[in-house]
C-alpha atoms as a PDB file:
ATOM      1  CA  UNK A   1     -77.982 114.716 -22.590  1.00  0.00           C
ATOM      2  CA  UNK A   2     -78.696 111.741 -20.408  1.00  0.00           C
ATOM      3  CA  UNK A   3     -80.978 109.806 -21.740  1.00  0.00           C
ATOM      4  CA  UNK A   4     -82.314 105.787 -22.435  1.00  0.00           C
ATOM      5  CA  UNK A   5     -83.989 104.622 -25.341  1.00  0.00           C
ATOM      6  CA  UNK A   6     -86.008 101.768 -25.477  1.00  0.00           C
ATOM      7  CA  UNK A   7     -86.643 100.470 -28.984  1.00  0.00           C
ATOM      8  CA  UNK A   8     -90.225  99.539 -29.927  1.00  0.00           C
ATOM      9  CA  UNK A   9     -91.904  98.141 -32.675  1.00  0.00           C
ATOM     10  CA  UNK A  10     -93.883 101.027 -34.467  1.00  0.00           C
ATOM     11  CA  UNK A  11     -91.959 104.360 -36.478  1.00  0.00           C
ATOM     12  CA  UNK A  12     -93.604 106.500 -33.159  1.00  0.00           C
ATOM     13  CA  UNK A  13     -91.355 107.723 -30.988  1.00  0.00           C
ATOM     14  CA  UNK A  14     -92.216 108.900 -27.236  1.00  0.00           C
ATOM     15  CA  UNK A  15     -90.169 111.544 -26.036  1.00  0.00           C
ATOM     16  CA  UNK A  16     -90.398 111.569 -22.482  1.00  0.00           C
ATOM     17  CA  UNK A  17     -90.255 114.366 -20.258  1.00  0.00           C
ATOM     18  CA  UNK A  18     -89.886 114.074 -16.342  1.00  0.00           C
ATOM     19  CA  UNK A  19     -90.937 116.799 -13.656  1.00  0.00           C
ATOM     20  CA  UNK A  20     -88.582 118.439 -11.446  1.00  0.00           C
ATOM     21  CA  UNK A  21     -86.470 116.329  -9.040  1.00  0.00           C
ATOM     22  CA  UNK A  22     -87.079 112.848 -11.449  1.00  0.00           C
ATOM     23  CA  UNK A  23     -84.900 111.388 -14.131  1.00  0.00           C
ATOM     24  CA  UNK A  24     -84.970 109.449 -17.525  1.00  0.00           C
ATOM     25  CA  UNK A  25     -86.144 106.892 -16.007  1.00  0.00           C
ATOM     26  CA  UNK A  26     -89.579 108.522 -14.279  1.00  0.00           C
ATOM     27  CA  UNK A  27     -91.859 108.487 -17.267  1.00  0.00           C
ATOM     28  CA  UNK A  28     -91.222 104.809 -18.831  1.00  0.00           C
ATOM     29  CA  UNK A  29     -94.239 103.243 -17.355  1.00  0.00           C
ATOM     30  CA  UNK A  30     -96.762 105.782 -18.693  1.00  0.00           C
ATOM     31  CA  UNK A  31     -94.879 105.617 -22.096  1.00  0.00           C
ATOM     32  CA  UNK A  32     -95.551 102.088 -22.173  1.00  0.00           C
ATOM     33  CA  UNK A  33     -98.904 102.536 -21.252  1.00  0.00           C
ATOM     34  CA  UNK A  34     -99.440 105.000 -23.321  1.00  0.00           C
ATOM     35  CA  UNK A  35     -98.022 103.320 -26.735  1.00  0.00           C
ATOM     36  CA  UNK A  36     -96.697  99.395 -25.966  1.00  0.00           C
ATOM     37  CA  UNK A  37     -95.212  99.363 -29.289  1.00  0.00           C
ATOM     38  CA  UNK A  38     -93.521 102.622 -29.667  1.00  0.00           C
ATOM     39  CA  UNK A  39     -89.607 103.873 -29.028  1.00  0.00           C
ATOM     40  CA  UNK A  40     -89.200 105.199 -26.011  1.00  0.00           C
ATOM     41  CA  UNK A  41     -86.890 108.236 -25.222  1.00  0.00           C
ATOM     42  CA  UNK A  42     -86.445 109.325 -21.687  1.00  0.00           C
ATOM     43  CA  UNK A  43     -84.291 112.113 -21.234  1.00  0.00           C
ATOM     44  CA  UNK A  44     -82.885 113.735 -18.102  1.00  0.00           C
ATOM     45  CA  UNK A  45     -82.547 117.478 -17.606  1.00  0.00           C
ATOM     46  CA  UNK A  46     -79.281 119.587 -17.668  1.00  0.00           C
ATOM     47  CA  UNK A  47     -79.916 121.890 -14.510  1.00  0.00           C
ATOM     48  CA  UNK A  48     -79.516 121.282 -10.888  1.00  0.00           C
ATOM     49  CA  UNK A  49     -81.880 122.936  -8.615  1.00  0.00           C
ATOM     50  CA  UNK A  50     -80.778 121.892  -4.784  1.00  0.00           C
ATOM     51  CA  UNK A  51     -79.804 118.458  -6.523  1.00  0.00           C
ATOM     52  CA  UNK A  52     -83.059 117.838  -8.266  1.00  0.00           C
ATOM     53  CA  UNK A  53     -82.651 117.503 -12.254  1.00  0.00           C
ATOM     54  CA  UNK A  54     -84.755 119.986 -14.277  1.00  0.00           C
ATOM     55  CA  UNK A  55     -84.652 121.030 -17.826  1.00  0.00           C
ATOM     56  CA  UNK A  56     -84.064 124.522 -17.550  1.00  0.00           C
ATOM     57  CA  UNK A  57     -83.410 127.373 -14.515  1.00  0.00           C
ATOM     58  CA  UNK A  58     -86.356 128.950 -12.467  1.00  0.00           C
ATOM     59  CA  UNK A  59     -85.866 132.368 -10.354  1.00  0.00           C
ATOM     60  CA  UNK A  60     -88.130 131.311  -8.389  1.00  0.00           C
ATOM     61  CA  UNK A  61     -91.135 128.756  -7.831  1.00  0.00           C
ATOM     62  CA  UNK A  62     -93.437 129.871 -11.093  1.00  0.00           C
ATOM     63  CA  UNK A  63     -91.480 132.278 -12.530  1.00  0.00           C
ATOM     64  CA  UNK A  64     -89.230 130.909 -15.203  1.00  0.00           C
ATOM     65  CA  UNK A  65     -85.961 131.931 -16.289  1.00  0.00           C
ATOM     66  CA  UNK A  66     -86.675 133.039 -19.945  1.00  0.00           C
ATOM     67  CA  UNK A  67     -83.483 133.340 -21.255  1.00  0.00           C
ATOM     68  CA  UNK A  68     -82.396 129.734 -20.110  1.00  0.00           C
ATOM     69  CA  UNK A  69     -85.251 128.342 -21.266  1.00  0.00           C
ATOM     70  CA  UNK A  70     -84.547 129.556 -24.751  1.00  0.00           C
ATOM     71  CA  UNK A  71     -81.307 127.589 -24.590  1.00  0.00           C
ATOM     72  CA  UNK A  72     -81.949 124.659 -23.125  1.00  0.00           C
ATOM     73  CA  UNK A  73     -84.962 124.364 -25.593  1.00  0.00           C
ATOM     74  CA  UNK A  74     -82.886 124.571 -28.482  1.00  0.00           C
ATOM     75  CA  UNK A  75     -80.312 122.175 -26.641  1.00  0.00           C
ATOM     76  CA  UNK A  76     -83.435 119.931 -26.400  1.00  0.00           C
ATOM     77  CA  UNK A  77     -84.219 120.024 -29.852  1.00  0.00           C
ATOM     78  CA  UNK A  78     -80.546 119.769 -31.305  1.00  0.00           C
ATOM     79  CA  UNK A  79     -80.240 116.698 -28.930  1.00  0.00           C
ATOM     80  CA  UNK A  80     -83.126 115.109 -30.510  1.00  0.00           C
ATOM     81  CA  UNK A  81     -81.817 115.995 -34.293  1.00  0.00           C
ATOM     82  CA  UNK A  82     -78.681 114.229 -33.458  1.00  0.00           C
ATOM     83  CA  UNK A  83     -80.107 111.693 -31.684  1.00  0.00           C
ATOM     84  CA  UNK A  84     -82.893 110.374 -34.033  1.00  0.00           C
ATOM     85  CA  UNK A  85     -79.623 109.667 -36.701  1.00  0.00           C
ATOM     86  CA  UNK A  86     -77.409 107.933 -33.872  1.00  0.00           C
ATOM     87  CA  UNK A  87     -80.358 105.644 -32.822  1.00  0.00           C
ATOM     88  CA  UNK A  88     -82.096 105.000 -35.944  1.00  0.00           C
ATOM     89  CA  UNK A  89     -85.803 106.672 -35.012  1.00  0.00           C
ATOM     90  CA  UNK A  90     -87.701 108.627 -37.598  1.00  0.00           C
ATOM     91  CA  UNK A  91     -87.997 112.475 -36.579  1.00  0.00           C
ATOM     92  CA  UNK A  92     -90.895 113.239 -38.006  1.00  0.00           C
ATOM     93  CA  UNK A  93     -92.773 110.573 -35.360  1.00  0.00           C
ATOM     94  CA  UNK A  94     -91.363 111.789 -32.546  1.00  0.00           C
ATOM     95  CA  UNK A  95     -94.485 112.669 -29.914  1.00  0.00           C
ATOM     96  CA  UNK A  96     -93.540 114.351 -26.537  1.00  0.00           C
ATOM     97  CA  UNK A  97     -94.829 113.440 -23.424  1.00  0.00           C
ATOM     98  CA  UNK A  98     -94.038 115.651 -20.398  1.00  0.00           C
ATOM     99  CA  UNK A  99     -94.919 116.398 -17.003  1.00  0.00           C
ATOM    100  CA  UNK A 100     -94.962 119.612 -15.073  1.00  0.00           C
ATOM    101  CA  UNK A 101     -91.157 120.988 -15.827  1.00  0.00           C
ATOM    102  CA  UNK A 102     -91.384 118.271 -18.208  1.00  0.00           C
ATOM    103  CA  UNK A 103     -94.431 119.762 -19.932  1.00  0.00           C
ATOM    104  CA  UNK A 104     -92.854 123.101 -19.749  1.00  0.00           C
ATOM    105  CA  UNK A 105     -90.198 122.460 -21.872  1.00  0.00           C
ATOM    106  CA  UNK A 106     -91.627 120.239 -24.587  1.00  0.00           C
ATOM    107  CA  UNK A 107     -94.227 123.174 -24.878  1.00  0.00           C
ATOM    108  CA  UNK A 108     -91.112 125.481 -25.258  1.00  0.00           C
ATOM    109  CA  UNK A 109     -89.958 123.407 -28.283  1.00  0.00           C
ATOM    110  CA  UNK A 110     -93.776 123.665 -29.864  1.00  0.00           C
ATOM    111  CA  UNK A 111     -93.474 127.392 -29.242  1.00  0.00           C
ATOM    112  CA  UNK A 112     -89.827 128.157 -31.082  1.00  0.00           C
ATOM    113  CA  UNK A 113     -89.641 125.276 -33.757  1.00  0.00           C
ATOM    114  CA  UNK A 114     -92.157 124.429 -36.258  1.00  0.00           C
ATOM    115  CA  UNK A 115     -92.643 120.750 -36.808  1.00  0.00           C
ATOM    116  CA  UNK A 116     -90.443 119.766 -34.068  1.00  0.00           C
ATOM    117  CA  UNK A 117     -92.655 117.647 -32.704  1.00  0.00           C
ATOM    118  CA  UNK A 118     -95.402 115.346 -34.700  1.00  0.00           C
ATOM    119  CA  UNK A 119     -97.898 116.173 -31.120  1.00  0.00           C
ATOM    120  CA  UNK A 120     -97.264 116.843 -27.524  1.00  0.00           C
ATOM    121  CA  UNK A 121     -99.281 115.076 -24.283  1.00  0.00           C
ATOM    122  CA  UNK A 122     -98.787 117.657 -21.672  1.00  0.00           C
ATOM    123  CA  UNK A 123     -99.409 117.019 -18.206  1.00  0.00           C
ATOM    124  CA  UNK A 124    -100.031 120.378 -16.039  1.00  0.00           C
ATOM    125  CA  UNK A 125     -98.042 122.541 -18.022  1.00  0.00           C
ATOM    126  CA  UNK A 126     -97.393 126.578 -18.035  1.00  0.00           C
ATOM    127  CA  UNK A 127     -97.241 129.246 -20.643  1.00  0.00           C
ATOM    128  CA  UNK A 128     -93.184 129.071 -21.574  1.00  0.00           C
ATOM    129  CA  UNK A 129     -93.231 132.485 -23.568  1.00  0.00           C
ATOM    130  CA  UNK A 130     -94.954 135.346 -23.760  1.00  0.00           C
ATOM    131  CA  UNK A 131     -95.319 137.896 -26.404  1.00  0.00           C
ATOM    132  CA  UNK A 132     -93.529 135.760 -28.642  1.00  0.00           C
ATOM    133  CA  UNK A 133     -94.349 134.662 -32.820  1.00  0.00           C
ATOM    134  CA  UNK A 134     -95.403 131.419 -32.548  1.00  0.00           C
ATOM    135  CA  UNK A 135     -95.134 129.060 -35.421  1.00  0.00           C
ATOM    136  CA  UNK A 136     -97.459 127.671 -37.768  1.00  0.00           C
ATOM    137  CA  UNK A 137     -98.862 124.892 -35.415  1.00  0.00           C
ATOM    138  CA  UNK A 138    -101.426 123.880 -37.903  1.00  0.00           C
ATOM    139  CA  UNK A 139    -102.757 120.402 -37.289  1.00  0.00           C
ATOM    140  CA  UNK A 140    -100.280 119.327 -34.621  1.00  0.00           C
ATOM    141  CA  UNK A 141    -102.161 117.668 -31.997  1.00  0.00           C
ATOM    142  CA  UNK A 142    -101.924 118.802 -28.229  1.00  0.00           C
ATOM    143  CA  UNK A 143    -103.199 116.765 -24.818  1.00  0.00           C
ATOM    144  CA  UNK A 144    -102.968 119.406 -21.810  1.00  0.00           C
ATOM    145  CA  UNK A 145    -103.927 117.655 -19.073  1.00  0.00           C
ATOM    146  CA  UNK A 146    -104.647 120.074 -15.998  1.00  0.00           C
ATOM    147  CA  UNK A 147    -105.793 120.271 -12.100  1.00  0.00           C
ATOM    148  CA  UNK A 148    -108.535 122.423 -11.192  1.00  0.00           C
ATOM    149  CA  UNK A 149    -106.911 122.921  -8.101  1.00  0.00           C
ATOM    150  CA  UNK A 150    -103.145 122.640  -9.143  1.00  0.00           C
ATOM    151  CA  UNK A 151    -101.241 125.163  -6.887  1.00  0.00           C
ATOM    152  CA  UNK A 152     -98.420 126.100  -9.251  1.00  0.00           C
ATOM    153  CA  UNK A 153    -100.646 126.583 -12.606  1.00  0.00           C
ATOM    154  CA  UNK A 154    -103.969 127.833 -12.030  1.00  0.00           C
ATOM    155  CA  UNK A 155    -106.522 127.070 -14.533  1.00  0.00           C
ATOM    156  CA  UNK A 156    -105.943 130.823 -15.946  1.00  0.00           C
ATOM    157  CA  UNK A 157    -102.701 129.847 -16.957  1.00  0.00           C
ATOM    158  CA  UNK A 158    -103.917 126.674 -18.234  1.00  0.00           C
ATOM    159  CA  UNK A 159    -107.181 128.567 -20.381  1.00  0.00           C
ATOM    160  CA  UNK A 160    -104.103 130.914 -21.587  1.00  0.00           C
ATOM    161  CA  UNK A 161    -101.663 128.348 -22.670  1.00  0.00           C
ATOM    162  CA  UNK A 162    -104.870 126.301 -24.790  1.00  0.00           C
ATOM    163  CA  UNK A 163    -105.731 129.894 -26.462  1.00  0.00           C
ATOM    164  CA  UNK A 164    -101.815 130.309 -27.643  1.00  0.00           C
ATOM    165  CA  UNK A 165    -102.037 126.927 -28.519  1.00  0.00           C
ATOM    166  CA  UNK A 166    -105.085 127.745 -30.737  1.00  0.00           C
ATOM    167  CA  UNK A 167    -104.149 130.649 -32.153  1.00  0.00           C
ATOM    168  CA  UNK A 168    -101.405 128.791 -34.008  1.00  0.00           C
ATOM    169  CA  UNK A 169    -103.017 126.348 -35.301  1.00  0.00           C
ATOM    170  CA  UNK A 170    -102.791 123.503 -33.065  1.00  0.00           C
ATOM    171  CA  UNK A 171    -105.795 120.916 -32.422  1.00  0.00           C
ATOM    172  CA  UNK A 172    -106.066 121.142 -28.502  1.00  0.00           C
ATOM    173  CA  UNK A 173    -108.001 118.890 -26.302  1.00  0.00           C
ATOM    174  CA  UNK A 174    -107.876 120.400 -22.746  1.00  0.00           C
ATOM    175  CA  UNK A 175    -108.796 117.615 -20.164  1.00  0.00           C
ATOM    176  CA  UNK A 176    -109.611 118.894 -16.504  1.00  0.00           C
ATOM    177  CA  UNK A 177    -109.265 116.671 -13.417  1.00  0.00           C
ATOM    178  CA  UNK A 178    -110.439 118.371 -10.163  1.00  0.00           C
ATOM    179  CA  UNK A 179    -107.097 117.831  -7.920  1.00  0.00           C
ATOM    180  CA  UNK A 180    -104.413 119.647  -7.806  1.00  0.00           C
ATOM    181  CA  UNK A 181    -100.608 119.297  -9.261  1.00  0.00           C
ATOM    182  CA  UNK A 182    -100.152 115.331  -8.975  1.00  0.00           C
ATOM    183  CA  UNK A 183    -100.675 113.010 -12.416  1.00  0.00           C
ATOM    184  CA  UNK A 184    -103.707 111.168 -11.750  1.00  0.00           C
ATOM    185  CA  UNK A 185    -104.611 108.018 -13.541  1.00  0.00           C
ATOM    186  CA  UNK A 186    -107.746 108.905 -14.809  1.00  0.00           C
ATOM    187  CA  UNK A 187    -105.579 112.157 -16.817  1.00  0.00           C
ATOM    188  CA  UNK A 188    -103.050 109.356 -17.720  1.00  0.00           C
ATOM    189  CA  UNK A 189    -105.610 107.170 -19.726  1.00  0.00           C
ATOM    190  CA  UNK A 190    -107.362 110.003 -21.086  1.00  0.00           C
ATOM    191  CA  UNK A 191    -103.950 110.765 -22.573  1.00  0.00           C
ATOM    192  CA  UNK A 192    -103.563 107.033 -24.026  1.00  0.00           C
ATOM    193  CA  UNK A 193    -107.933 107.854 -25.237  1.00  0.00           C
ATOM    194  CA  UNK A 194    -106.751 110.754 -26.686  1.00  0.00           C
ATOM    195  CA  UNK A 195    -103.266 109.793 -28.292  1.00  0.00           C
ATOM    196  CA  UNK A 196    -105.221 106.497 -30.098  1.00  0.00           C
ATOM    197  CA  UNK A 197    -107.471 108.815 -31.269  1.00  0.00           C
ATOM    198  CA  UNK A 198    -105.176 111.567 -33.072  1.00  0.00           C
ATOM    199  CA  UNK A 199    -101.957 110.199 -33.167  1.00  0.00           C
ATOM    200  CA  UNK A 200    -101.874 106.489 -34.567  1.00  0.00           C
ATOM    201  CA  UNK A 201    -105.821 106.510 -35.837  1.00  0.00           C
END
């Protein structure tokens, strides 16, 4: 996969997620922000959509396509195995941080591998699967940042996604903003309040 990797100075490593139509670039300035001293990993997605990178087909706006988000999720997740030997980063600090399609995906990898991730910040993500065994999420830490007013995940999804979340174990903090879709700063340093809090405390 396309990717860049910026080495820091801590064992944490950001994996960083973009929305649709962005690149591995997008998300280096709120990794930094986020964690000044940790490795940075911005990855690209796979799939075209009218030109616009994303991590993993859609039928249509909302409505995923399950069966290619199954494989590109595992793609994801074999792409980060090989990549944490070829560029020296511990695996077990790897933290995701993903927005919108983003956010989607790095929840898929929470949802079909245990311990694949040491936490997850999620900006304005969906429910990936449904009906599906989730594993043992016990203790991982989870940031969902959401929009009150976000057009393309409703705060039902959102309430759904936190209770999935919970039911496996993970340690959710659910921040609201009243907008809609967009990343606003105020969710962006709540992130950094939250990941000082539960991820290098």
């Amino acid at each position: 996969m396309n990717h860049i990797f910026e080495r820091g100075t801590s064992d944490t490593t950001l994996l960083l997620l973009h929305g649709t139509g962005g690149n591995e670039h997008d998300l280096l300035p709120i990794g930094r922000m986020i964690d000044p001293r940790a490795n940075l990993l911005g990855v690209r997605g796979n799939v075209l959509e009218n030109g616009m990178p994303r991590f993993f087909k859609r039928l249509r706006e909302g409505v995923f396509d399950v069966e290619d988000l199954i494989e590109r999720t595992d793609e994801l997740k074999a792409f980060l195995d090989q990549a944490a030997k070829e560029l020296e980063f511990d695996r077990g600090q790897v933290v995701a941080v993903g927005y919108s399609n983003g956010a989607n995906i790095a929840g898929g990898l929470l949802f079909r591998h245990k311990q694949v991730l040491k936490g997850a910040i999620l900006h304005h993500p969906m429910v990936p699967f449904r009906n599906a065994a989730l594993p043992d999420m016990t203790g991982v830490p989870v940031f969902i940042g959401a929009g009150k007013m976000d057009p393309l995940c409703p705060p039902e999804e959102t309430n759904e996604l936190e209770d999935l979340f919970k039911s496996a174990g993970a340690d959710v903090l659910l921040h609201w903003e009243d907008g809609g879709h967009q990343l606003a700063r105020r969710e962006m340093e709540q992130a950094k309040s939250w990941y000082e809090t539960y991820i290098i405390a």
